[in-house]
Each structure stands twice: as structure tokens, then as C-alpha cells.
N, C-alpha and C. Protein backbone atom coordinates (compact mmCIF):
# COMPACT_ATOMS: atom_id res chain seq x y z
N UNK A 1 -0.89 18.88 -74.57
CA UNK A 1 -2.05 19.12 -73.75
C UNK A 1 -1.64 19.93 -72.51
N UNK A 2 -2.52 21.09 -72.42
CA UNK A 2 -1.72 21.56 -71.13
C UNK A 2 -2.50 21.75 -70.25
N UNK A 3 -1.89 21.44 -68.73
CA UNK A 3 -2.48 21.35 -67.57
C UNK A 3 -1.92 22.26 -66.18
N UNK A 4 -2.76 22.64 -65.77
CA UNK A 4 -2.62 23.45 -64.39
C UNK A 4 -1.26 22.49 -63.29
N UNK A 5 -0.60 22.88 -62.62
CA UNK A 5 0.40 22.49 -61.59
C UNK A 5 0.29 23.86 -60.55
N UNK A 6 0.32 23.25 -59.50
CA UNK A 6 0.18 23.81 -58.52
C UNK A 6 2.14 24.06 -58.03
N UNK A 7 2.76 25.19 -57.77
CA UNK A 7 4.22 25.37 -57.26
C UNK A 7 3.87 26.12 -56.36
N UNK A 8 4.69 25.34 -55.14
CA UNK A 8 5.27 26.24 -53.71
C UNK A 8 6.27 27.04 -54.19
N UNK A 9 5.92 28.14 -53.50
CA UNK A 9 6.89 29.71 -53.33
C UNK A 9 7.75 29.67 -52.13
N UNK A 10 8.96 30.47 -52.11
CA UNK A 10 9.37 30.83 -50.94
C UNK A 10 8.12 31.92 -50.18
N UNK A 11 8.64 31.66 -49.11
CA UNK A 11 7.65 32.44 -48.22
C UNK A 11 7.48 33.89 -48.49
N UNK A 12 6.48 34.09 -48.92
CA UNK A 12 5.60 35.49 -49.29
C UNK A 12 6.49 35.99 -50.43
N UNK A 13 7.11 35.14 -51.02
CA UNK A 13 7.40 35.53 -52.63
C UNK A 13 6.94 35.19 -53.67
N UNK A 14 5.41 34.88 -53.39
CA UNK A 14 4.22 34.61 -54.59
C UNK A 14 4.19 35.66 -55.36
N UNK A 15 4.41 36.93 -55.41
CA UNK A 15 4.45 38.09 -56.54
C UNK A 15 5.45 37.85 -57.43
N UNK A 16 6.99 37.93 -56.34
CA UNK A 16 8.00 37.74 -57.40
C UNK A 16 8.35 36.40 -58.47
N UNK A 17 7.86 35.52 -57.53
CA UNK A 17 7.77 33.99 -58.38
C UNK A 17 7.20 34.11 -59.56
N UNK A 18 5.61 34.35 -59.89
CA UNK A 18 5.22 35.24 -60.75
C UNK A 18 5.53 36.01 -61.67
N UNK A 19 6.40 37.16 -61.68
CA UNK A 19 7.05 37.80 -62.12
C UNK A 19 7.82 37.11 -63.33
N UNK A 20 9.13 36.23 -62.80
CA UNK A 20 10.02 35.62 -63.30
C UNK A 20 9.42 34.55 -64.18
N UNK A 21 8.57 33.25 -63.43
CA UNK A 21 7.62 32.87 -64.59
C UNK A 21 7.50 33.11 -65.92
N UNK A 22 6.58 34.49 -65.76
CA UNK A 22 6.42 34.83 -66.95
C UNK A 22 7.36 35.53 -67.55
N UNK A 23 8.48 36.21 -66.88
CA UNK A 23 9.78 36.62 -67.97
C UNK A 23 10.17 35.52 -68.33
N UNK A 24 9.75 33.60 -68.41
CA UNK A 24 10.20 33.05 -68.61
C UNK A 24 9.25 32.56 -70.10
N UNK A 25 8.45 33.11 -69.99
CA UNK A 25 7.04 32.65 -70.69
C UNK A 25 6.10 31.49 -70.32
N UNK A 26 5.53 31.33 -69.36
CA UNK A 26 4.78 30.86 -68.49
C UNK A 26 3.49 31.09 -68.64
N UNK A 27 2.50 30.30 -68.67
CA UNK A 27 0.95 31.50 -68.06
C UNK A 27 0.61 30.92 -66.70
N UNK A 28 0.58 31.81 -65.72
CA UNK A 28 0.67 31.45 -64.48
C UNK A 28 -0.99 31.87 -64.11
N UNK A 29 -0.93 31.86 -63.13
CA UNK A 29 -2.54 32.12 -62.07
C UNK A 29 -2.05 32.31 -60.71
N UNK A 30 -2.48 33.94 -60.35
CA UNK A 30 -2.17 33.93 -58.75
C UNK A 30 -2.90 34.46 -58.03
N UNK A 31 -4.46 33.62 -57.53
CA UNK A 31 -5.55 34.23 -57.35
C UNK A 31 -5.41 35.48 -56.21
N UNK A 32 -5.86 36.25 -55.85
CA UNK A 32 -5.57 37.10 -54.69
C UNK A 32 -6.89 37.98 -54.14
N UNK A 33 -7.10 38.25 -53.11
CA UNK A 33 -7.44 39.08 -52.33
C UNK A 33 -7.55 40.11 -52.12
N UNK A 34 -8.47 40.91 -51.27
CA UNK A 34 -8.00 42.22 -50.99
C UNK A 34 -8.67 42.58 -49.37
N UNK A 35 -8.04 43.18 -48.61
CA UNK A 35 -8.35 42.92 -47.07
C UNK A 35 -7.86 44.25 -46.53
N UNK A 36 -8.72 44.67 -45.64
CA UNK A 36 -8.61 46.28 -45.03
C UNK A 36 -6.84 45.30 -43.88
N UNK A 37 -6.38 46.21 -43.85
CA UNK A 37 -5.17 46.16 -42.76
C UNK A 37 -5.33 47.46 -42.00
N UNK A 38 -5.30 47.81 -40.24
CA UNK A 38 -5.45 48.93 -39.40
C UNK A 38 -4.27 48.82 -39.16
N UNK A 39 -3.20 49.87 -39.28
CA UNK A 39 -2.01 49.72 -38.70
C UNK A 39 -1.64 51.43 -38.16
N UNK A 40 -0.95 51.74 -37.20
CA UNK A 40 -0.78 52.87 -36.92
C UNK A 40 -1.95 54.03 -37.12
N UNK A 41 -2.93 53.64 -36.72
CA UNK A 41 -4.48 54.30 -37.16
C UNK A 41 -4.44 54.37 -38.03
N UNK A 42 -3.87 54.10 -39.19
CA UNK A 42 -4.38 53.81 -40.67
C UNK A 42 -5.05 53.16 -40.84
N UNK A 43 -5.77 52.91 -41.77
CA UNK A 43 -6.53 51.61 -42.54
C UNK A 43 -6.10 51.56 -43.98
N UNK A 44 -5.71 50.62 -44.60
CA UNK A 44 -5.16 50.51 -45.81
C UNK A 44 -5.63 48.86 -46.22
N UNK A 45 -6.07 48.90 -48.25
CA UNK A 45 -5.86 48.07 -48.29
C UNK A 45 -4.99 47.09 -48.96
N UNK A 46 -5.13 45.97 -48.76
CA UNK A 46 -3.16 45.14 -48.51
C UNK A 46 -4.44 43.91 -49.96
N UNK A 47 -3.35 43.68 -50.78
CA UNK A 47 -3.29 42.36 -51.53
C UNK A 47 -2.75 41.31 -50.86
N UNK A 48 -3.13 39.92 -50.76
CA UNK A 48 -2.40 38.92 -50.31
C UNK A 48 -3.05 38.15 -51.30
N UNK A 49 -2.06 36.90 -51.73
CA UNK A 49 -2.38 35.69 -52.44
C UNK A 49 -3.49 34.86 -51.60
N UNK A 50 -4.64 34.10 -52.21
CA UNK A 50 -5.73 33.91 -51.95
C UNK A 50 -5.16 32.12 -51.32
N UNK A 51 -4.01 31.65 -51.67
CA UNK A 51 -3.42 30.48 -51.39
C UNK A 51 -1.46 30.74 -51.00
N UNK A 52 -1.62 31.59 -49.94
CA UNK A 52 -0.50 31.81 -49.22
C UNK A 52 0.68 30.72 -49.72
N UNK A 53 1.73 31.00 -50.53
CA UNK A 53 2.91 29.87 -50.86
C UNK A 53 2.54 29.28 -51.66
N UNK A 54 1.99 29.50 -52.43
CA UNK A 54 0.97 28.65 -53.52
C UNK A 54 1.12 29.45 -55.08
N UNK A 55 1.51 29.25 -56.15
CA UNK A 55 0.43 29.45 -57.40
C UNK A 55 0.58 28.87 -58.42
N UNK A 56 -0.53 28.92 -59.50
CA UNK A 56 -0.49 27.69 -60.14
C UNK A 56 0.31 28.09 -61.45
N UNK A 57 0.59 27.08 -62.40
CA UNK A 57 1.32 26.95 -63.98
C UNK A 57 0.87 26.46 -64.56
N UNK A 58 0.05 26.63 -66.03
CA UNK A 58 -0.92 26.60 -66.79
C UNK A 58 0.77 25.67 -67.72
N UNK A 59 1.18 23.89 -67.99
CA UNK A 59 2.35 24.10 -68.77
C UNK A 59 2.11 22.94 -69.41
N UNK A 60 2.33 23.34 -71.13
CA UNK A 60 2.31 21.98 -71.81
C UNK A 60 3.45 20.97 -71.50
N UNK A 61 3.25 19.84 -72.03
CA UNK A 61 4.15 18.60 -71.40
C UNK A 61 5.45 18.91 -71.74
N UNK A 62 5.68 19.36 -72.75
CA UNK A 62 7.64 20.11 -72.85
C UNK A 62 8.13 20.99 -72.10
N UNK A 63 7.04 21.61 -71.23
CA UNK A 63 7.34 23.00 -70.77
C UNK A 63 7.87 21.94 -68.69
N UNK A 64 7.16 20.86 -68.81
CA UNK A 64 7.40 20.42 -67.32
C UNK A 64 8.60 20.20 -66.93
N UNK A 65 9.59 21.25 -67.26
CA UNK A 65 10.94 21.00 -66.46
C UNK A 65 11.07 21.30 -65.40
N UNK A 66 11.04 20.29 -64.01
CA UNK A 66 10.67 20.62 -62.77
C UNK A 66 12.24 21.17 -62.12
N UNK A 67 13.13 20.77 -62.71
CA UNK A 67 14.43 21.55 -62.18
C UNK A 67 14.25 23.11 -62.65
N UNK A 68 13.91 23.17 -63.76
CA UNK A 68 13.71 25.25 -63.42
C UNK A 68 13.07 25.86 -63.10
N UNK A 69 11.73 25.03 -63.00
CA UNK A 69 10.63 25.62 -62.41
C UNK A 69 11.16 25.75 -61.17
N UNK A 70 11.75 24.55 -59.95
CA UNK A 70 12.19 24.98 -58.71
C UNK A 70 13.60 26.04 -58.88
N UNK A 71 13.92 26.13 -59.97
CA UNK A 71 15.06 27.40 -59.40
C UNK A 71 14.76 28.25 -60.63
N UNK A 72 13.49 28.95 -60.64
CA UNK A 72 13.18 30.18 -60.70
C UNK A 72 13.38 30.86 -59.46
N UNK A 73 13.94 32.41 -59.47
CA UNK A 73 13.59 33.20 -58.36
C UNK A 73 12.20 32.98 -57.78
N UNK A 74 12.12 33.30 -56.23
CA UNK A 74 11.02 33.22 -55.83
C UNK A 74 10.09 31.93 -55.65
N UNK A 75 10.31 30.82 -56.41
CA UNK A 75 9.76 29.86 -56.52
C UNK A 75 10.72 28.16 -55.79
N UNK A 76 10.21 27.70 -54.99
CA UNK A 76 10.66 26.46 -53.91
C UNK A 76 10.94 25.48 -54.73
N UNK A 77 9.51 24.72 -55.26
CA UNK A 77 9.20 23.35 -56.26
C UNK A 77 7.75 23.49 -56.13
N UNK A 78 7.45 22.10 -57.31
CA UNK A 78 6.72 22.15 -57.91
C UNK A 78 6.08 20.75 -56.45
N UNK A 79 4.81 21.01 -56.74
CA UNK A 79 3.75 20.10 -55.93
C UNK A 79 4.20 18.83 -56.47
N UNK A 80 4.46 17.80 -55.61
CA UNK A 80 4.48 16.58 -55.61
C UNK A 80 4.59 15.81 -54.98
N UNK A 81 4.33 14.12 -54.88
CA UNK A 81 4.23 13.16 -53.80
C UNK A 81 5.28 12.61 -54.48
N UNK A 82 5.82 12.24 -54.05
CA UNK A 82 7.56 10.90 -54.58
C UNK A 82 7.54 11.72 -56.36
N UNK A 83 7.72 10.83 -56.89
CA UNK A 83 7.87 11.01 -58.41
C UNK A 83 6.64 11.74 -58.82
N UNK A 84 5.76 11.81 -58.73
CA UNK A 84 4.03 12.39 -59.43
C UNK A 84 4.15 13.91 -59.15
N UNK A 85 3.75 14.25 -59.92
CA UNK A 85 3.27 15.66 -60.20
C UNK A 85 2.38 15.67 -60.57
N UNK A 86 0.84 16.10 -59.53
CA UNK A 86 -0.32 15.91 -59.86
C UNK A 86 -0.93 17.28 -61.06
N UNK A 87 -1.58 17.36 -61.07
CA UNK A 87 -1.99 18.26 -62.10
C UNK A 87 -3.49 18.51 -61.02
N UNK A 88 -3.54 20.39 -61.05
CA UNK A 88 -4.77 20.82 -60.84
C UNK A 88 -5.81 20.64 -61.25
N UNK A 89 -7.34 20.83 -61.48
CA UNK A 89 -8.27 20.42 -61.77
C UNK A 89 -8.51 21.66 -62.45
N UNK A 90 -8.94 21.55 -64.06
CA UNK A 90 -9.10 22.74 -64.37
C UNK A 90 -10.56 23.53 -64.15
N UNK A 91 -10.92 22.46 -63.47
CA UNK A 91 -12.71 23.02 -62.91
C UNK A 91 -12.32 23.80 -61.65
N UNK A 92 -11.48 23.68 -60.98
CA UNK A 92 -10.56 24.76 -59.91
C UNK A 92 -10.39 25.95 -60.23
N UNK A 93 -9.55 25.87 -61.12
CA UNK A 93 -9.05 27.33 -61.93
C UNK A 93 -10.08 27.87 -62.14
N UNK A 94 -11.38 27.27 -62.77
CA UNK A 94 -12.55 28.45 -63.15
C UNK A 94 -13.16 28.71 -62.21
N UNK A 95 -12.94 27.71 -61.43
CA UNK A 95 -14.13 28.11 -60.30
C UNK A 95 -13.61 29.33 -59.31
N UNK A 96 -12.14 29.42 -59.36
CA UNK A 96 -11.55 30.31 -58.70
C UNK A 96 -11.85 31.38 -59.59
N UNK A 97 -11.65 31.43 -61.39
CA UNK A 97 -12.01 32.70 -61.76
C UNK A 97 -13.22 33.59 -61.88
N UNK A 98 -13.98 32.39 -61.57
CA UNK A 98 -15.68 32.71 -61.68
C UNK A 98 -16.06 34.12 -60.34
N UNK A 99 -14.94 33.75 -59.20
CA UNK A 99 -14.99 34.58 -58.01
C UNK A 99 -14.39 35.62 -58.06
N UNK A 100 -14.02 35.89 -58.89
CA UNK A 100 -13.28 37.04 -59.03
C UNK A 100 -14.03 38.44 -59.42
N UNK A 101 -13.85 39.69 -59.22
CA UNK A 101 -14.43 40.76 -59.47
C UNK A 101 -13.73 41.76 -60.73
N UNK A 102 -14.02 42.55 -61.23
CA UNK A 102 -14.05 43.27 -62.32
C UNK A 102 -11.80 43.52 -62.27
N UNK A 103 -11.47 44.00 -61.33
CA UNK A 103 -10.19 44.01 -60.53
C UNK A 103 -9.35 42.66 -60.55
N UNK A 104 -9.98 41.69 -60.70
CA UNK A 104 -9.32 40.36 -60.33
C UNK A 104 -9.45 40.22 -59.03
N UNK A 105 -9.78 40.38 -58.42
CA UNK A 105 -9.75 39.87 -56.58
C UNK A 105 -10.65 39.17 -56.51
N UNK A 106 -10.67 37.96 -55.77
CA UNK A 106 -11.40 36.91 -55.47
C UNK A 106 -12.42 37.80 -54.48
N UNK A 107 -13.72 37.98 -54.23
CA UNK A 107 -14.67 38.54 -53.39
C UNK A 107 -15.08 37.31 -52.95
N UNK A 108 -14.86 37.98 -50.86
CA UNK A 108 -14.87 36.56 -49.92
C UNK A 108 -16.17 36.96 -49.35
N UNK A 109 -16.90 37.81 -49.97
CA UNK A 109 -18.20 38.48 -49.65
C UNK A 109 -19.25 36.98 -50.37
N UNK A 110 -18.85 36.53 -51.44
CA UNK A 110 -18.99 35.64 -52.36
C UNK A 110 -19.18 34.22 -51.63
N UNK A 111 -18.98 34.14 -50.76
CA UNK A 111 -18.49 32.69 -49.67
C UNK A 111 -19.59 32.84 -48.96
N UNK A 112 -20.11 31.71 -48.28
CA UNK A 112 -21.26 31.49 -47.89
C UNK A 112 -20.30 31.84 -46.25
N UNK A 113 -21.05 32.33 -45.02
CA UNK A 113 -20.84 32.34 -44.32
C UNK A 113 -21.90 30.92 -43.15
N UNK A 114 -20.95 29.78 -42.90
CA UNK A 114 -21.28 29.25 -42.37
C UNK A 114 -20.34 28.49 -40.99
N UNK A 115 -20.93 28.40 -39.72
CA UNK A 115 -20.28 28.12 -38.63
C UNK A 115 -20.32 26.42 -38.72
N UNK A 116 -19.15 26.19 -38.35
CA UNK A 116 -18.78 24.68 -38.17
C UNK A 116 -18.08 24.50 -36.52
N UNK A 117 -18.00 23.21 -36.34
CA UNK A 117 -17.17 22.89 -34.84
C UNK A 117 -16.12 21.99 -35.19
N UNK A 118 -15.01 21.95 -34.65
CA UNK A 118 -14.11 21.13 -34.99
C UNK A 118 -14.85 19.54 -34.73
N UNK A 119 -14.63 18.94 -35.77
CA UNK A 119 -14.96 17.58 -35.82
C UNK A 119 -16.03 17.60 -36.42
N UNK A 120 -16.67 18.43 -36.69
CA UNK A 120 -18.01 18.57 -37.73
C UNK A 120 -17.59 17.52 -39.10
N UNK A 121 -18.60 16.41 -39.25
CA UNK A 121 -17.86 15.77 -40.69
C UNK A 121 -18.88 16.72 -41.53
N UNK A 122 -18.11 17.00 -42.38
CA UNK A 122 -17.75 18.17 -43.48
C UNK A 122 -17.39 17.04 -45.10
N UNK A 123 -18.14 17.79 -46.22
CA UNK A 123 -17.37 17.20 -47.25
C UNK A 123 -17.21 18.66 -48.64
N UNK A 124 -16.12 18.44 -49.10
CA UNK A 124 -15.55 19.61 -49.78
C UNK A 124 -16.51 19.39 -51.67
N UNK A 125 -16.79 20.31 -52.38
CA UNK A 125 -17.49 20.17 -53.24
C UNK A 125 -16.70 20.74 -54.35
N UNK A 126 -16.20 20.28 -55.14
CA UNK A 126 -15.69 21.00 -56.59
C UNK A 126 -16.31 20.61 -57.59
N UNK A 127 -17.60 21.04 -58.19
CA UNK A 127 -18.19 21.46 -59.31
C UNK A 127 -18.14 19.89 -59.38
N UNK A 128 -17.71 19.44 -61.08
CA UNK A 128 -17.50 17.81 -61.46
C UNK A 128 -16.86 17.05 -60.89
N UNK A 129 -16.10 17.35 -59.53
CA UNK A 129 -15.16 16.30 -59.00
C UNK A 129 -15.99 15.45 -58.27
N UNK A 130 -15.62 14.48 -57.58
CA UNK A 130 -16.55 13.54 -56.80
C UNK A 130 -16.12 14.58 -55.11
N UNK A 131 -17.18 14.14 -54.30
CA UNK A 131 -17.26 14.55 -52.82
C UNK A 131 -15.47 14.03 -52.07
N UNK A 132 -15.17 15.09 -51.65
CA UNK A 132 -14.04 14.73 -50.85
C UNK A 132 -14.69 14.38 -48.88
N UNK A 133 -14.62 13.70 -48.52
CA UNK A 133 -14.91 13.69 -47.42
C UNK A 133 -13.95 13.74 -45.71
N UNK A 134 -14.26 14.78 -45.26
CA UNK A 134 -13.43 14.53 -44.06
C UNK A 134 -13.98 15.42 -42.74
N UNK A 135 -13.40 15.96 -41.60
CA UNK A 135 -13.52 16.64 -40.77
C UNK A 135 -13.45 17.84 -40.63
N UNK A 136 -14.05 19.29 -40.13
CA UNK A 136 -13.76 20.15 -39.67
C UNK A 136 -12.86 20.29 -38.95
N UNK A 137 -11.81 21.37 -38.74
CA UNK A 137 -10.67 21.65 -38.41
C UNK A 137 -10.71 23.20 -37.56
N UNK A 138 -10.76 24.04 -38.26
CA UNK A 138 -10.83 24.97 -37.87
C UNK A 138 -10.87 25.58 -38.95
N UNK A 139 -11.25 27.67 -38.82
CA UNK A 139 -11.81 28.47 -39.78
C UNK A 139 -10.19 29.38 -39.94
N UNK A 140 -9.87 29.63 -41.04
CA UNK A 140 -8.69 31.03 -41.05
C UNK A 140 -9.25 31.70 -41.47
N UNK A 141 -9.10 33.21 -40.85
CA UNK A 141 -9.53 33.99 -41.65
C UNK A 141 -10.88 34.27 -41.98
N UNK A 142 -11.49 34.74 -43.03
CA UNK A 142 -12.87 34.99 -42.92
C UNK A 142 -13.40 34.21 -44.19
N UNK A 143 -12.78 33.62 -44.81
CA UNK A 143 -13.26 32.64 -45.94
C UNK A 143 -12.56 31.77 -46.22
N UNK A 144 -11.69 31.27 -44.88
CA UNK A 144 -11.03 29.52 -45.38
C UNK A 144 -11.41 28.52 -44.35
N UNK A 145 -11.04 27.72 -44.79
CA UNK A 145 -11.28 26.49 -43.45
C UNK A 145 -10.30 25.44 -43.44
N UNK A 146 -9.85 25.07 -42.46
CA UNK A 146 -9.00 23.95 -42.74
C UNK A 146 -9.66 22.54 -42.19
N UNK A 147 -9.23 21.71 -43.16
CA UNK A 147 -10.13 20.33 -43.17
C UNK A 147 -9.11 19.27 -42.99
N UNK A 148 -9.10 18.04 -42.21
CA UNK A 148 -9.22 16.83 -42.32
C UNK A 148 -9.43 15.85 -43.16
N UNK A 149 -8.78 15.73 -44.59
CA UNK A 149 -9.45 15.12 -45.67
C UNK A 149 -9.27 13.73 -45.32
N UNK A 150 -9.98 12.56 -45.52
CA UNK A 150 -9.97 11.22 -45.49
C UNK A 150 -9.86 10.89 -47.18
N UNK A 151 -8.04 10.41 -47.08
CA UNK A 151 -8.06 10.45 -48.38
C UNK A 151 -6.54 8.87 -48.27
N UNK A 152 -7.25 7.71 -49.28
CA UNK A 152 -6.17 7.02 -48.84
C UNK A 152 -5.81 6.32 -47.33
N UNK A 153 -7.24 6.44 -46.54
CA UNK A 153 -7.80 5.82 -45.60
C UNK A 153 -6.26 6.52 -44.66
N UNK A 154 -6.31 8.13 -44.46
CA UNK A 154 -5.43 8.54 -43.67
C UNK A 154 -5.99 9.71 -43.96
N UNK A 155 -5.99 10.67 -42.84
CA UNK A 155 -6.74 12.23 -42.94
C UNK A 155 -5.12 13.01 -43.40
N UNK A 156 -5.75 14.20 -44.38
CA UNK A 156 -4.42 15.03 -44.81
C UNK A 156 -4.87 16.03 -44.50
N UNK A 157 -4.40 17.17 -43.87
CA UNK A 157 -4.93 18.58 -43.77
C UNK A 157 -4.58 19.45 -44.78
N UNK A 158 -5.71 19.97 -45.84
CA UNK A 158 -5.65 21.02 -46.90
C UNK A 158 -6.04 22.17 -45.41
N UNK A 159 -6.10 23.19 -46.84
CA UNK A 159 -6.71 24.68 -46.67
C UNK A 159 -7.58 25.20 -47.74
N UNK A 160 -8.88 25.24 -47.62
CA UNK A 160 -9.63 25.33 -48.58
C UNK A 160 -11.17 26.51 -48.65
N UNK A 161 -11.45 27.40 -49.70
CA UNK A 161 -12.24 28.28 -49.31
C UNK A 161 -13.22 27.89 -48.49
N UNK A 162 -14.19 28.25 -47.68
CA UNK A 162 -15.42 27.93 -46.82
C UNK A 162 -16.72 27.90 -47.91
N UNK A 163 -16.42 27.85 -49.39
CA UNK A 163 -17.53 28.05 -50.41
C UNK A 163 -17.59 27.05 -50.49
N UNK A 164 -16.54 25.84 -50.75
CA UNK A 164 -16.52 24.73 -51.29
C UNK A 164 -16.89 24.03 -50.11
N UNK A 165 -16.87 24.06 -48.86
CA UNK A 165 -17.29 22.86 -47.42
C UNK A 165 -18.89 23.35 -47.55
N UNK A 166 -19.12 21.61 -47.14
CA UNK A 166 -20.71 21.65 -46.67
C UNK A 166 -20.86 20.41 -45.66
N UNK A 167 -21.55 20.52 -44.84
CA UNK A 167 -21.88 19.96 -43.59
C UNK A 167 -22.57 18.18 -44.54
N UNK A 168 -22.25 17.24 -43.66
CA UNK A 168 -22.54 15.78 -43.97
C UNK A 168 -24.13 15.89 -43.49
């Protein structure tokens, strides 16, 4: 049965992590972006991963060898709390592909533009999952937010699109 895993990258080596992956035979997911950059009166535009240090591994249960997955090039380890290796939600993955444009780029045009205040209680929405509930944090960027989750009667701070938050 195979399931989504979420792996940390070395810092801003989500392309090459990627890369190697799949010279490994992998099917990976590395949602991304696309964002004007002004630099030296230029304007150009720049790809960035849509989950900075982040991407996911689509891997059947033989394939979960978490020692090579962390020493692939480019790649840190694999998401986990003590022993567990949670598995992504594969209603995530679509919902991330559903946003995507003809190109693959996630369109943040697509995101509801809505203002929050820190401490705003906020609860996060994924399609079939149940309501995550927690606090407003603050906004990155022009389509993320960072939240306060009340999870385990202790707040954890994700980073999560501004599509999925909605006001309590």
C-alpha cells in the first residue's frame, strides 16, 4: 500500500533532493511556485518550492528505508516524532494538485485573500479531514499563514496555505 511521507531537505536543496530520489526510483511531489523577483532593475521570474525544506515520497512499505532516504544527496530525514513516521494525507496531495496550473505551479491567485490578527482563533480545513483548530500567527508571504495548532492539548506551529484557514 503506498503512502505519501513528507522529507526535510537540506536548506534550499529541494530540487536536488528530487533529482536523486528519482535516480533512485522514487515518485516524489515537489509542489512549487512561481513569483516575480526585482533585482538590479530586473524583474524575473524565480521558482521556489511551495513548502520551503519540504517534499513529499509517494513509497510502498518496502521502499521505507529511512536510513537512505536521509542520506540521499540533498535530502536531511524523513518527518518524524520519536519512532513514527506519519504518513501524509492523500487528500493533501490532491488538493495541492487540484491548484496547480497547466505548468505545474501552484496559482496563489487561487487562495482566498483574507486578513486575520494574530490571535484570531482560526481553524485549518482539509477536504475529509476533521477541523484542526488553533490561533492566528501571522501571514508569509502572499498565500501562507502560520498557525498555532492546538493539537495534543499543546499549540504546534505549522505553515500552511491561507486557502485552507477560516476564521472560528
Amino acid at each position: 500500500m503506498r503512502e505519501w511521507f513528507a522529507v526535510r531537505t537540506q536548506p534550499r536543496n529541494e530540487f536536488l533532493a528530487r533529482t536523486h530520489f528519482e535516480r533512485q526510483g522514487f515518485e516524489t511531489y515537489l509542489p512549487v511556485v512561481q513569483y516575480k523577483r526585482s533585482h538590479a532593475r530586473r524583474i524575473e521570474l524565480v521558482t521556489r518550492p511551495f513548502f520551503p525544506g519540504y517534499l513529499f515520497l509517494h513509497l510502498e512499505e518496502y521502499e521505507r528505508n529511512w536510513t537512505t532516504i536521509a542520506s540521499t544527496i540533498g535530502a536531511a530525514c524523513a518527518v518524524r516524532f520519536g519512532d513514527c513516521y506519519p504518513s501524509v494525507p492523500a487528500a493533501l496531495i490532491v488538493l495541492l494538485r487540484n491548484r496547480e496550473d497547466a505548468s505545474g505551479y501552484i496559482q496563489a491567485a487561487s487562495f482566498r485573500k483574507v486578513e486575520f490578527q494574530r490571535g484570531d482563533r482560526v481553524t485549518v480545513i482539509w477536504n475529509h479531514i476533521q477541523d484542526l483548530y488553533g490561533l492566528f500567527e501571522a501571514r508569509r508571504g502572499e498565500d501562507r499563514a502560520i498557525i498555532l495548532l492546538d493539537l495534543l492539548k499543546r499549540h504546534v506551529t505549522v505553515e500552511v496555505p491561507l486557502d485552507l484557514v477560516r476564521a472560528v
